[in-house]
N, C-alpha and C. Protein backbone atom coordinates (compact mmCIF):
# COMPACT_ATOMS: atom_id res chain seq x y z
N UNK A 1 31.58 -26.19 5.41
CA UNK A 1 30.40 -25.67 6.09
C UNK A 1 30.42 -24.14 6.11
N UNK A 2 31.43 -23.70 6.07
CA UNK A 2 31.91 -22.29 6.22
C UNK A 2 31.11 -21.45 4.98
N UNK A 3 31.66 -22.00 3.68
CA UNK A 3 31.53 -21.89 2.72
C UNK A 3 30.02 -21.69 2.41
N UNK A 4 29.17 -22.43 2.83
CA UNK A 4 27.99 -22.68 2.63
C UNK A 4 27.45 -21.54 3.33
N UNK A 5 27.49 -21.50 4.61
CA UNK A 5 27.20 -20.34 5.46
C UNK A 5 27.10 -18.61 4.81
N UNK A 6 28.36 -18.95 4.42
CA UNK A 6 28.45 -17.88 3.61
C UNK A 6 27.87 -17.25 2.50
N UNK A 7 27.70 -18.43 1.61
CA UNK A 7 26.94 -17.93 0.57
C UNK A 7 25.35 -17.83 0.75
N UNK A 8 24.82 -18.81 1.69
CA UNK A 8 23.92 -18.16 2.18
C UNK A 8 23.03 -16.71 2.71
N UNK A 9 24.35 -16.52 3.44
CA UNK A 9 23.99 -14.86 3.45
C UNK A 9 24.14 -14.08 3.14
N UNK A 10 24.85 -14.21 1.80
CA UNK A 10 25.09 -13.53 0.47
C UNK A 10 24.06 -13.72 -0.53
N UNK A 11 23.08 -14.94 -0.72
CA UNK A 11 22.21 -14.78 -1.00
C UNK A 11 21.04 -14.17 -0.57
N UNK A 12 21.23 -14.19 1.06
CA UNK A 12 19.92 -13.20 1.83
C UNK A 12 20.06 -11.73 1.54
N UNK A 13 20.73 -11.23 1.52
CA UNK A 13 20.64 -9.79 1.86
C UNK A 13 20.67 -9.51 -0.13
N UNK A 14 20.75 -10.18 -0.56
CA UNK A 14 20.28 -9.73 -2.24
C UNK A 14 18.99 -10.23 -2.41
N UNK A 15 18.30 -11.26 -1.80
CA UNK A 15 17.12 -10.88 -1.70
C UNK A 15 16.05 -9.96 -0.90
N UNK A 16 17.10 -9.75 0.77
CA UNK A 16 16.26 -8.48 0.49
C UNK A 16 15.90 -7.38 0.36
N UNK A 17 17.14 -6.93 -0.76
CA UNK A 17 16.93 -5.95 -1.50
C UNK A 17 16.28 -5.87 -2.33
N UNK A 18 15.53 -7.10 -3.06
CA UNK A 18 14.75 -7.10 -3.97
C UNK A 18 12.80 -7.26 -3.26
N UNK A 19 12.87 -7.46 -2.48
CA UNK A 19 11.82 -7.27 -1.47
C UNK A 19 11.08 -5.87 -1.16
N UNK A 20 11.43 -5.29 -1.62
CA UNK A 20 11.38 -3.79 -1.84
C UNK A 20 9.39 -3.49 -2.71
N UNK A 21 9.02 -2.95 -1.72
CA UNK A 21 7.27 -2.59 -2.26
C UNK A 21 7.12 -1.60 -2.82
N UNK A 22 6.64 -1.36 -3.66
CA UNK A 22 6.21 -0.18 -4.66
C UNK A 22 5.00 0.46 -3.69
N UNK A 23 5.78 1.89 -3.60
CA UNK A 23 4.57 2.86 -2.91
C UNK A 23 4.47 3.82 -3.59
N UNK A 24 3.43 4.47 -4.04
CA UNK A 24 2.99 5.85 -4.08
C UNK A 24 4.00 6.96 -3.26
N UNK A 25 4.26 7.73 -3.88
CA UNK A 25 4.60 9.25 -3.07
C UNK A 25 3.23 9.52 -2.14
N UNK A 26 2.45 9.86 -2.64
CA UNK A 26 1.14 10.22 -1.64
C UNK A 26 0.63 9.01 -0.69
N UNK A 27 0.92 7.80 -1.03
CA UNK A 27 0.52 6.46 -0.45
C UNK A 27 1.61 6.49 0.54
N UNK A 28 2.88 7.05 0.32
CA UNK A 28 3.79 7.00 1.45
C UNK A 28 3.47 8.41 2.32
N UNK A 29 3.23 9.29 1.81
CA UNK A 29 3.05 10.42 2.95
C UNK A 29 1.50 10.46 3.87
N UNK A 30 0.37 9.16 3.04
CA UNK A 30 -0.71 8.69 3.76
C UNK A 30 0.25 8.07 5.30
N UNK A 31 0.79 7.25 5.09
CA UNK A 31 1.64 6.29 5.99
C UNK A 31 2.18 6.83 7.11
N UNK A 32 3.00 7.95 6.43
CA UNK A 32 3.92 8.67 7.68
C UNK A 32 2.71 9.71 8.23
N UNK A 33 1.67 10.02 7.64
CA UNK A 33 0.92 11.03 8.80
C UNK A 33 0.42 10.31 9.22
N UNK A 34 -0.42 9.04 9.35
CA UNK A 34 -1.10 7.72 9.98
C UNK A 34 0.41 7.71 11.13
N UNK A 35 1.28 8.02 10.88
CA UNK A 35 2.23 7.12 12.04
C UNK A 35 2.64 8.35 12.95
N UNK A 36 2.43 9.10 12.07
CA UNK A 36 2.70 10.92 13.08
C UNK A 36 1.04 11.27 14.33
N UNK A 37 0.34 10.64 13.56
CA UNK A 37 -0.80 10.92 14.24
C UNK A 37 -0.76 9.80 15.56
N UNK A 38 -0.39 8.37 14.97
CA UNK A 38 -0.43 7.25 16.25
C UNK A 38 0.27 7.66 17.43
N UNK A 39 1.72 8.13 16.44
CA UNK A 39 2.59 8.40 17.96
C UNK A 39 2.73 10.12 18.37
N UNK A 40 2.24 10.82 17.83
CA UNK A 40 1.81 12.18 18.86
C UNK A 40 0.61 12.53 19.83
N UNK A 41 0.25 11.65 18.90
CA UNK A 41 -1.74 11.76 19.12
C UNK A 41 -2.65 10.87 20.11
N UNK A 42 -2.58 9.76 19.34
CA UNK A 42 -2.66 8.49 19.76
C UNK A 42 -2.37 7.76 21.19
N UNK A 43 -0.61 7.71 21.17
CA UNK A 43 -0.03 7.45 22.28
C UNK A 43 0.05 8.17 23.24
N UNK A 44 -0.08 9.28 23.48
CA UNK A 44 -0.44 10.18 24.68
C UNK A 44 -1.43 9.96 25.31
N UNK A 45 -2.86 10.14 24.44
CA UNK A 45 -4.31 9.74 24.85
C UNK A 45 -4.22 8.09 25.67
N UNK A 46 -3.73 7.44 25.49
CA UNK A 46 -3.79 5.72 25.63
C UNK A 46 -3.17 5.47 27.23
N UNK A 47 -1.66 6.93 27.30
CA UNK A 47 -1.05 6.45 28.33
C UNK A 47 -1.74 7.21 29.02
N UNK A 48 -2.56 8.29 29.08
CA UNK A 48 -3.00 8.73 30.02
C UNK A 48 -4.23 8.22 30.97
N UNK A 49 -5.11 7.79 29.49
CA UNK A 49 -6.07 6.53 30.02
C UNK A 49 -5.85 5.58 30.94
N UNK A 50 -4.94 4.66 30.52
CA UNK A 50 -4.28 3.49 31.41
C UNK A 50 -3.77 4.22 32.89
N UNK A 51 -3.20 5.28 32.63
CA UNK A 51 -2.86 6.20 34.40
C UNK A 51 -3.98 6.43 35.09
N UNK A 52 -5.09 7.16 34.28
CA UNK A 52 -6.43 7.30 35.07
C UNK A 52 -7.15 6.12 35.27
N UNK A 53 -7.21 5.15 34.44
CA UNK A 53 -7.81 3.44 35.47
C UNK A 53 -6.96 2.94 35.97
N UNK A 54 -5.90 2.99 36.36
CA UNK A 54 -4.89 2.42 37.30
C UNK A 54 -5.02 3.44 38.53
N UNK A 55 -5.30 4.67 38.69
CA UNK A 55 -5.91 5.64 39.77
C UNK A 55 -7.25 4.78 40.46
N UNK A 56 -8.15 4.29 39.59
CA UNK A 56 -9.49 3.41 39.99
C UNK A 56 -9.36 2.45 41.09
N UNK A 57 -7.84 1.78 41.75
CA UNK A 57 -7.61 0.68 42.05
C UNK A 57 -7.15 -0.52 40.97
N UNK A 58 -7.81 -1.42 41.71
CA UNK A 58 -7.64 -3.08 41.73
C UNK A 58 -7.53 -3.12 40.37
N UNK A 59 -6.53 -3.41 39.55
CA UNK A 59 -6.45 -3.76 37.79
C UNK A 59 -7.16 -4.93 37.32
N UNK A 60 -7.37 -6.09 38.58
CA UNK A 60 -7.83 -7.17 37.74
C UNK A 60 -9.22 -7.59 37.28
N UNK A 61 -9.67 -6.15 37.94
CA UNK A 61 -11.12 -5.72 37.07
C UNK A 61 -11.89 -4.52 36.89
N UNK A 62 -10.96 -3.79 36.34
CA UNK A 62 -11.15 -2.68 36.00
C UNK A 62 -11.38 -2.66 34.46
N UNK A 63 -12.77 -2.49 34.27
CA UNK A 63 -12.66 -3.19 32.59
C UNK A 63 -12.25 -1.42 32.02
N UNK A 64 -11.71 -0.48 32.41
CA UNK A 64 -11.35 0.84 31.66
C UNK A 64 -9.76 0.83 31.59
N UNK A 65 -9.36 -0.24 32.30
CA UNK A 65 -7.60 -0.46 32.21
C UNK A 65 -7.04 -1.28 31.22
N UNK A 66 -8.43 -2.70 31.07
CA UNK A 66 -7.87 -3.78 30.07
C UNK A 66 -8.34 -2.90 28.44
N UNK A 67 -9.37 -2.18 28.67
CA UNK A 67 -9.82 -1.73 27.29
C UNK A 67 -8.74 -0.79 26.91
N UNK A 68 -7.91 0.16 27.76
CA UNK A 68 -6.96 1.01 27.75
C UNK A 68 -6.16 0.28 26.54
N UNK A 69 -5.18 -0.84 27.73
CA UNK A 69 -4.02 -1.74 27.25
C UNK A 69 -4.57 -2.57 25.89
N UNK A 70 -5.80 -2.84 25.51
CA UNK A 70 -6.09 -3.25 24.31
C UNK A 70 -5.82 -2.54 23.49
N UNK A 71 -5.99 -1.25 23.99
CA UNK A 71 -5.62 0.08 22.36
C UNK A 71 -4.67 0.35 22.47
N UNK A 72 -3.89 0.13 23.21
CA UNK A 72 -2.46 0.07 23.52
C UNK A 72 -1.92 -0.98 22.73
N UNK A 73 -1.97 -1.80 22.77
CA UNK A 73 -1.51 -3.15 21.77
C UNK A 73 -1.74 -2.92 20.54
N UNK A 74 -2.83 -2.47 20.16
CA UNK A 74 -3.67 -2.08 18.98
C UNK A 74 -2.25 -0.99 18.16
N UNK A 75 -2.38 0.20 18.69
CA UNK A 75 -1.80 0.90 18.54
C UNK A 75 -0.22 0.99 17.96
N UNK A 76 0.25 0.04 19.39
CA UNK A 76 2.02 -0.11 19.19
C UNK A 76 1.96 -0.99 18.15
N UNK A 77 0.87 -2.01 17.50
CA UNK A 77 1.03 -3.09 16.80
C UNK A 77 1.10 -1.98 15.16
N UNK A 78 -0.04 -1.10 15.03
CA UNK A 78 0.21 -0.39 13.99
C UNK A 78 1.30 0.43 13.82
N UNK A 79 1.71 0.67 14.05
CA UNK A 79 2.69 1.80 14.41
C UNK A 79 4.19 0.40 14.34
N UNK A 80 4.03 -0.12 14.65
CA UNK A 80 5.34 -1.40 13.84
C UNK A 80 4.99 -2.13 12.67
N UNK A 81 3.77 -1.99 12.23
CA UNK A 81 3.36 -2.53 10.62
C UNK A 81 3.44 -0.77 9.95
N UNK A 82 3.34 0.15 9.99
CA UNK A 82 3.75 1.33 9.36
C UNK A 82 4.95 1.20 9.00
N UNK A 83 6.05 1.48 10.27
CA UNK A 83 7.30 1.51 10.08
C UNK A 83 7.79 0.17 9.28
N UNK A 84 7.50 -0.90 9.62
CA UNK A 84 8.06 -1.99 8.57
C UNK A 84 7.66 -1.70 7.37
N UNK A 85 6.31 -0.88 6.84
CA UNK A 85 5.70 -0.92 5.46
C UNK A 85 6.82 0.04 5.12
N UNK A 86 6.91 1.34 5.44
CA UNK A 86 7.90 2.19 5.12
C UNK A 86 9.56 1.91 4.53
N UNK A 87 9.80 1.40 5.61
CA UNK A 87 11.21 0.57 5.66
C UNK A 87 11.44 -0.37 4.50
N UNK A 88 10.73 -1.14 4.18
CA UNK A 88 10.45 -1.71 3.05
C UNK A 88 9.78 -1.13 1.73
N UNK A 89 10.04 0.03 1.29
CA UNK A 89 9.37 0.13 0.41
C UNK A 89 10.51 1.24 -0.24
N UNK A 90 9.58 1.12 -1.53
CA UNK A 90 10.21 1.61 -2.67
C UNK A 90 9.44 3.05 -3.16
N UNK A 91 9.72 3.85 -2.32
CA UNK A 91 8.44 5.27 -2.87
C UNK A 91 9.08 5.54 -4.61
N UNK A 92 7.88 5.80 -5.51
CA UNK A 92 7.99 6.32 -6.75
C UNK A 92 7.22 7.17 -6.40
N UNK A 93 7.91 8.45 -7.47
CA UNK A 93 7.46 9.75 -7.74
C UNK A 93 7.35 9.85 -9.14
N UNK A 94 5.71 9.44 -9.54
CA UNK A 94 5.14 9.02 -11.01
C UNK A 94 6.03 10.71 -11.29
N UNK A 95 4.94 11.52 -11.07
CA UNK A 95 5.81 13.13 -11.96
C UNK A 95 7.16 13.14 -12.05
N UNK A 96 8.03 12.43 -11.48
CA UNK A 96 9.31 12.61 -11.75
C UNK A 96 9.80 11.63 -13.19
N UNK A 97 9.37 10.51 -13.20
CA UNK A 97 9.66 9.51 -14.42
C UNK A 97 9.36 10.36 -16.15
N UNK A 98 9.87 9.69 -16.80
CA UNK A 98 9.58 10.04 -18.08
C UNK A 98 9.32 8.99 -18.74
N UNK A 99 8.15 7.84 -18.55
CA UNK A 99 7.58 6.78 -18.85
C UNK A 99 7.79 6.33 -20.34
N UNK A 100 7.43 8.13 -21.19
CA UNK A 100 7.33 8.04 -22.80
C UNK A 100 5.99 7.42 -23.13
N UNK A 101 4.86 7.41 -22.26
CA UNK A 101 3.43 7.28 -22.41
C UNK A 101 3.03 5.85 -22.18
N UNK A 102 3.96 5.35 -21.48
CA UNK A 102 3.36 3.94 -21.08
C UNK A 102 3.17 3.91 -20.40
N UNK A 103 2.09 2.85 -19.64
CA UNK A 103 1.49 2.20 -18.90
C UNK A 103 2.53 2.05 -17.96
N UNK A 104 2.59 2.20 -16.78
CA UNK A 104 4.04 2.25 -15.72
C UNK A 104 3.30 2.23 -14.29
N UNK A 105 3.77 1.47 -12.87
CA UNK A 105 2.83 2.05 -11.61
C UNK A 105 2.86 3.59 -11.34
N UNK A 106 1.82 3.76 -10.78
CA UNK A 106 1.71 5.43 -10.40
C UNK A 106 0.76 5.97 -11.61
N UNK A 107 0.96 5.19 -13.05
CA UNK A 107 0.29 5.84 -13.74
C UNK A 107 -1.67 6.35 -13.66
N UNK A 108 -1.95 7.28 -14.35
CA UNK A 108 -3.94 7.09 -13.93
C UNK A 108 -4.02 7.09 -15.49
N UNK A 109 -4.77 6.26 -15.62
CA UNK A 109 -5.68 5.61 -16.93
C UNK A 109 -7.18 5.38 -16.94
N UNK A 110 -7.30 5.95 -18.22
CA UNK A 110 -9.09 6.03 -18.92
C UNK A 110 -8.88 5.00 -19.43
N UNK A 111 -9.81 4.41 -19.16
CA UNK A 111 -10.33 3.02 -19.86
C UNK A 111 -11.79 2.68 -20.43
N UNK A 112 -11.74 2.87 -21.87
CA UNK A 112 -13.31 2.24 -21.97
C UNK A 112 -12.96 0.81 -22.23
N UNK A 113 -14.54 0.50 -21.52
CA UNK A 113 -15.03 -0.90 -21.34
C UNK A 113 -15.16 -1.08 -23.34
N UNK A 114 -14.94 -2.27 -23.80
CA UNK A 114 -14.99 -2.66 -25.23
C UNK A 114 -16.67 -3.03 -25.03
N UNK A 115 -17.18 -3.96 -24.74
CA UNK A 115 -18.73 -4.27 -24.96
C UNK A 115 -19.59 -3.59 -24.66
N UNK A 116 -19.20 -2.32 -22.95
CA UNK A 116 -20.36 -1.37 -22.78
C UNK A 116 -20.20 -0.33 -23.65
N UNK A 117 -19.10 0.08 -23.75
CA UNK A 117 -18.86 1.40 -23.77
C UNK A 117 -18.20 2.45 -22.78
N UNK A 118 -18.18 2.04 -21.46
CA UNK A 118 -18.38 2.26 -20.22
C UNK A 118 -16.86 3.01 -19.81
N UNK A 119 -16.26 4.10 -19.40
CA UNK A 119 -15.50 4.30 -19.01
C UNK A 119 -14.81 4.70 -17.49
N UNK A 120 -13.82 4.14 -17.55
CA UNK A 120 -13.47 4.31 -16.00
C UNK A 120 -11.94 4.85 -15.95
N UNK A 121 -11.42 5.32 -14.48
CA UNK A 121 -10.18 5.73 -14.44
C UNK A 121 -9.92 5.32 -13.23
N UNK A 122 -8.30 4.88 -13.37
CA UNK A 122 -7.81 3.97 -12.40
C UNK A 122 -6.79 4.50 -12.62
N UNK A 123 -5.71 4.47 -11.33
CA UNK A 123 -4.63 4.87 -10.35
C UNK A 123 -4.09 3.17 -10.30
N UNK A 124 -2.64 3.16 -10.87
CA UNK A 124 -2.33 2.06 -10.41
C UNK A 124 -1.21 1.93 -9.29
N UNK A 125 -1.27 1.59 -8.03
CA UNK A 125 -0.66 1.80 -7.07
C UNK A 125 -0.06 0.50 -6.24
N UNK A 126 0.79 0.50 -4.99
CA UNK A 126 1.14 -0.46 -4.65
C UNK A 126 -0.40 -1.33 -3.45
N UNK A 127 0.16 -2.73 -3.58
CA UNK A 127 -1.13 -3.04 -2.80
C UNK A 127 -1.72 -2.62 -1.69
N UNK A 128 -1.41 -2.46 -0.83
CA UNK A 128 -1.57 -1.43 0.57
C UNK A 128 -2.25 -0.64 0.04
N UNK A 129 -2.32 0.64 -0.95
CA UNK A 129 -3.09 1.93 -1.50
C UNK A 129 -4.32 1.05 -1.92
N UNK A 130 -4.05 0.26 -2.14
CA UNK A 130 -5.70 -0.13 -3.57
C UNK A 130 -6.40 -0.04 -2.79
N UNK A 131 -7.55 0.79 -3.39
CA UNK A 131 -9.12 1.15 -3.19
C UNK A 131 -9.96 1.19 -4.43
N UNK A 132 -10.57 0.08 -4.90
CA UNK A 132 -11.15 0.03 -6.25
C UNK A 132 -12.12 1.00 -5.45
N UNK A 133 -12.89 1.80 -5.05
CA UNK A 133 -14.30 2.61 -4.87
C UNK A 133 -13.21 4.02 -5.24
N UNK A 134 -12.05 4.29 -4.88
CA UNK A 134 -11.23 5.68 -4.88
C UNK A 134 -10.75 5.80 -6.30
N UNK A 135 -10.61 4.32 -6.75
CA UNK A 135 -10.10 4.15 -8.20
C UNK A 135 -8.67 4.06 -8.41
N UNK A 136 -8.11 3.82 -7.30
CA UNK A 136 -6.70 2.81 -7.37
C UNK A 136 -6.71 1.43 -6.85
N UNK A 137 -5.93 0.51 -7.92
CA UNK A 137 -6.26 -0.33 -8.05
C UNK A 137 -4.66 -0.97 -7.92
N UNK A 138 -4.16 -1.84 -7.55
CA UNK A 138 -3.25 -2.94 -6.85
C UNK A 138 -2.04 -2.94 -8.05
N UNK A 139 -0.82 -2.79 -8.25
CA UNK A 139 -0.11 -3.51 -9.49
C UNK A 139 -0.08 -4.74 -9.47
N UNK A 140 -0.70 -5.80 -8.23
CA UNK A 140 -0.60 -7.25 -8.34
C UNK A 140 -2.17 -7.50 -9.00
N UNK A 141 -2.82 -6.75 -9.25
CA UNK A 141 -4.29 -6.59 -9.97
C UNK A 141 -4.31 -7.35 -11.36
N UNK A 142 -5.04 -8.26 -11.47
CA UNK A 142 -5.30 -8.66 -12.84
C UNK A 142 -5.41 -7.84 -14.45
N UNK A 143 -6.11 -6.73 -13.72
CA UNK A 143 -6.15 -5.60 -14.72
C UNK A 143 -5.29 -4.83 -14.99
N UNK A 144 -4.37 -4.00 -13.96
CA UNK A 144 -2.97 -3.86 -13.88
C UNK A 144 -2.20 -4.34 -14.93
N UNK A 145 -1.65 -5.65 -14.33
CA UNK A 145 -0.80 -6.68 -14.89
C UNK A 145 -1.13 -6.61 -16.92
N UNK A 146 -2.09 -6.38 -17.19
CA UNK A 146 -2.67 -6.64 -18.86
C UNK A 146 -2.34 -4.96 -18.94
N UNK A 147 -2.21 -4.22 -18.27
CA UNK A 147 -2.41 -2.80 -18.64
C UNK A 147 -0.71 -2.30 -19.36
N UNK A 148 0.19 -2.68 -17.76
CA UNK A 148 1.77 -2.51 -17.48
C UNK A 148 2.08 -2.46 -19.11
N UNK A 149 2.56 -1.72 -19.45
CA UNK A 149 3.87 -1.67 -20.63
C UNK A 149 2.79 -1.16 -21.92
N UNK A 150 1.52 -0.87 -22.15
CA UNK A 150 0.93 -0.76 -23.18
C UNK A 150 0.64 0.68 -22.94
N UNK A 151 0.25 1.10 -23.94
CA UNK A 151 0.22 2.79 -24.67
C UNK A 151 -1.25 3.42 -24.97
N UNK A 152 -1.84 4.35 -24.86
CA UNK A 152 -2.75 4.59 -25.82
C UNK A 152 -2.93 4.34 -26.41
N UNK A 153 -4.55 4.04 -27.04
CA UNK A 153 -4.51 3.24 -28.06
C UNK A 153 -4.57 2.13 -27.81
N UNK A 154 -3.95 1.11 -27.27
CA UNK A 154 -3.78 0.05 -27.21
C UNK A 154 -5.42 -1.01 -26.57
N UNK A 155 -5.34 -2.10 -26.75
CA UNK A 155 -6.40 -2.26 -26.55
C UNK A 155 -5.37 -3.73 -25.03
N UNK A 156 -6.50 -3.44 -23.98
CA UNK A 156 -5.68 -4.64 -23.17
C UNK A 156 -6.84 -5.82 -22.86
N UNK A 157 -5.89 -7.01 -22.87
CA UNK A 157 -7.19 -8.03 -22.58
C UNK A 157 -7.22 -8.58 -21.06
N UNK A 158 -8.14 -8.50 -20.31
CA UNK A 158 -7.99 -8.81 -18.74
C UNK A 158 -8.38 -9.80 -18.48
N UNK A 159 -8.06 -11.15 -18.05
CA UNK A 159 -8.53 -12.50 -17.53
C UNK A 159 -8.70 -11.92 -16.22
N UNK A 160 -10.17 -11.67 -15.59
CA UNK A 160 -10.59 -11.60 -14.59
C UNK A 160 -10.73 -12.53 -13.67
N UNK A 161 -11.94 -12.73 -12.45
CA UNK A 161 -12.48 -13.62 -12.14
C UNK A 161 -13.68 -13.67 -12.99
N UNK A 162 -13.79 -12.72 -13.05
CA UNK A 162 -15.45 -12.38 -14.02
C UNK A 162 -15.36 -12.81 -15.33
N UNK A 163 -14.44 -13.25 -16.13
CA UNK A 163 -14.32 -13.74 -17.19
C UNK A 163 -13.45 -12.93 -18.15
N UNK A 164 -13.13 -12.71 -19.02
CA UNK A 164 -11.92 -11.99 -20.28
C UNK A 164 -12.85 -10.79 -20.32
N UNK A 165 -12.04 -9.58 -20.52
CA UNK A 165 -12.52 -8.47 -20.61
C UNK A 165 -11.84 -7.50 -21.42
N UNK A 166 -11.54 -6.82 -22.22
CA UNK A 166 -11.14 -6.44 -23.14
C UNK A 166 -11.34 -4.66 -22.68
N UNK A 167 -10.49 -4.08 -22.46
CA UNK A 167 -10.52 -2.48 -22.38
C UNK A 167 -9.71 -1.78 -23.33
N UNK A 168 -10.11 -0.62 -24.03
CA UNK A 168 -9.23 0.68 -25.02
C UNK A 168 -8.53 1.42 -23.74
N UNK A 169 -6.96 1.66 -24.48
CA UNK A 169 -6.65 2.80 -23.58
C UNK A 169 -6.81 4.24 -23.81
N UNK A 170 -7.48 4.82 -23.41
CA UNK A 170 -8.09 6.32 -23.71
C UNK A 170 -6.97 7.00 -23.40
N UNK A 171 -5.97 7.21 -22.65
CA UNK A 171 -5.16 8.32 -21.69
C UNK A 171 -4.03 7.41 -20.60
N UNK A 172 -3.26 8.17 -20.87
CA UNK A 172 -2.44 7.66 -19.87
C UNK A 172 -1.71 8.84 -19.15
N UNK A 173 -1.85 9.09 -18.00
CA UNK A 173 -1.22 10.36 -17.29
C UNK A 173 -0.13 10.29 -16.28
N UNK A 174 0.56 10.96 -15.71
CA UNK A 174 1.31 10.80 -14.55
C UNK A 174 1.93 11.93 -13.62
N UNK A 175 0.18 11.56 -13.02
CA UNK A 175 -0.19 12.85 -11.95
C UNK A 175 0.60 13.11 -10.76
């Protein structure tokens, strides 16, 4: 039983090291000022609130105490999904790599559309960052995934939801 035990948690802690999220350098310093702002900013304003409706009296209906402690919850709840995102993650610094012109996360890529013509540029980032309207887009992304490991030039084929889609790679950078 010992035995078993053991290797058990020799198998945990190698997985979770491999648990590890791909972040942006800038996607991680989004994070830590979101968490600099909650807890300098944020949490001051919240406790002071909750002091001034607890000055009001009676708490059990003071609707400026429960709305307080709601952003209070709100708050401490973000501010422990930050730090876990952080803690868990894997910051890349695209400018630091030397890819050799491939398709890699962090990379930004021109893409023309094959049937319009149509070109677009996309940021490929960890999921947390994706904002298809900003033009980063998920590495668990369908389009992503067909992009990863190919070159200029290259032509990639995307099984969408929307159906097969076929893009040229115009550029590949690593801003």
């Amino acid at each position: 039983m010992v035995g078993r035990i053991a290797f058990f948690n020799s198998t945990h802690q190698e997985d979770s090291s491999l648990n590890k999220v791909p972040l942006t350098l800038r996607g991680a310093e989004k994070l830590r000022e979101e968490l600099t702002h909650l807890k300098s900013v944020m949490r001051p304003k919240i406790i002071e609130a909750i002091a001034e409706a607890r000055a009001h009296g009676d708490l059990k209906e003071n609707a400026e105490y429960h709305a307080a402690r709601e952003q209070q919850s709100f708050t401490e709840g973000r501010i422990k999904e930050i730090e876990a995102k952080l803690s868990n993650a894997q910051v890349i610094d695209i400018a630091a790599l030397n890819p050799g012109g491939k398709v890699v996360f962090g990379a930004t890529i021109e893409l023309e559309d094959a049937d319009s013509g149509d070109t677009v540029t996309y940021q490929i980032v960890g999921d947390d960052e994706a904002d298809i309207k900003a033009g980063l887009i998920s590495i668990s992304s369908p389009i992503a995934r067909a992009l990863i490991g190919k070159r200029e030039g290259d032509v990639a084929v995307v099984n969408a939801p929307g159906g097969t889609r076929e893009y040229e790679i115009c550029s590949v950078q690593y801003l």
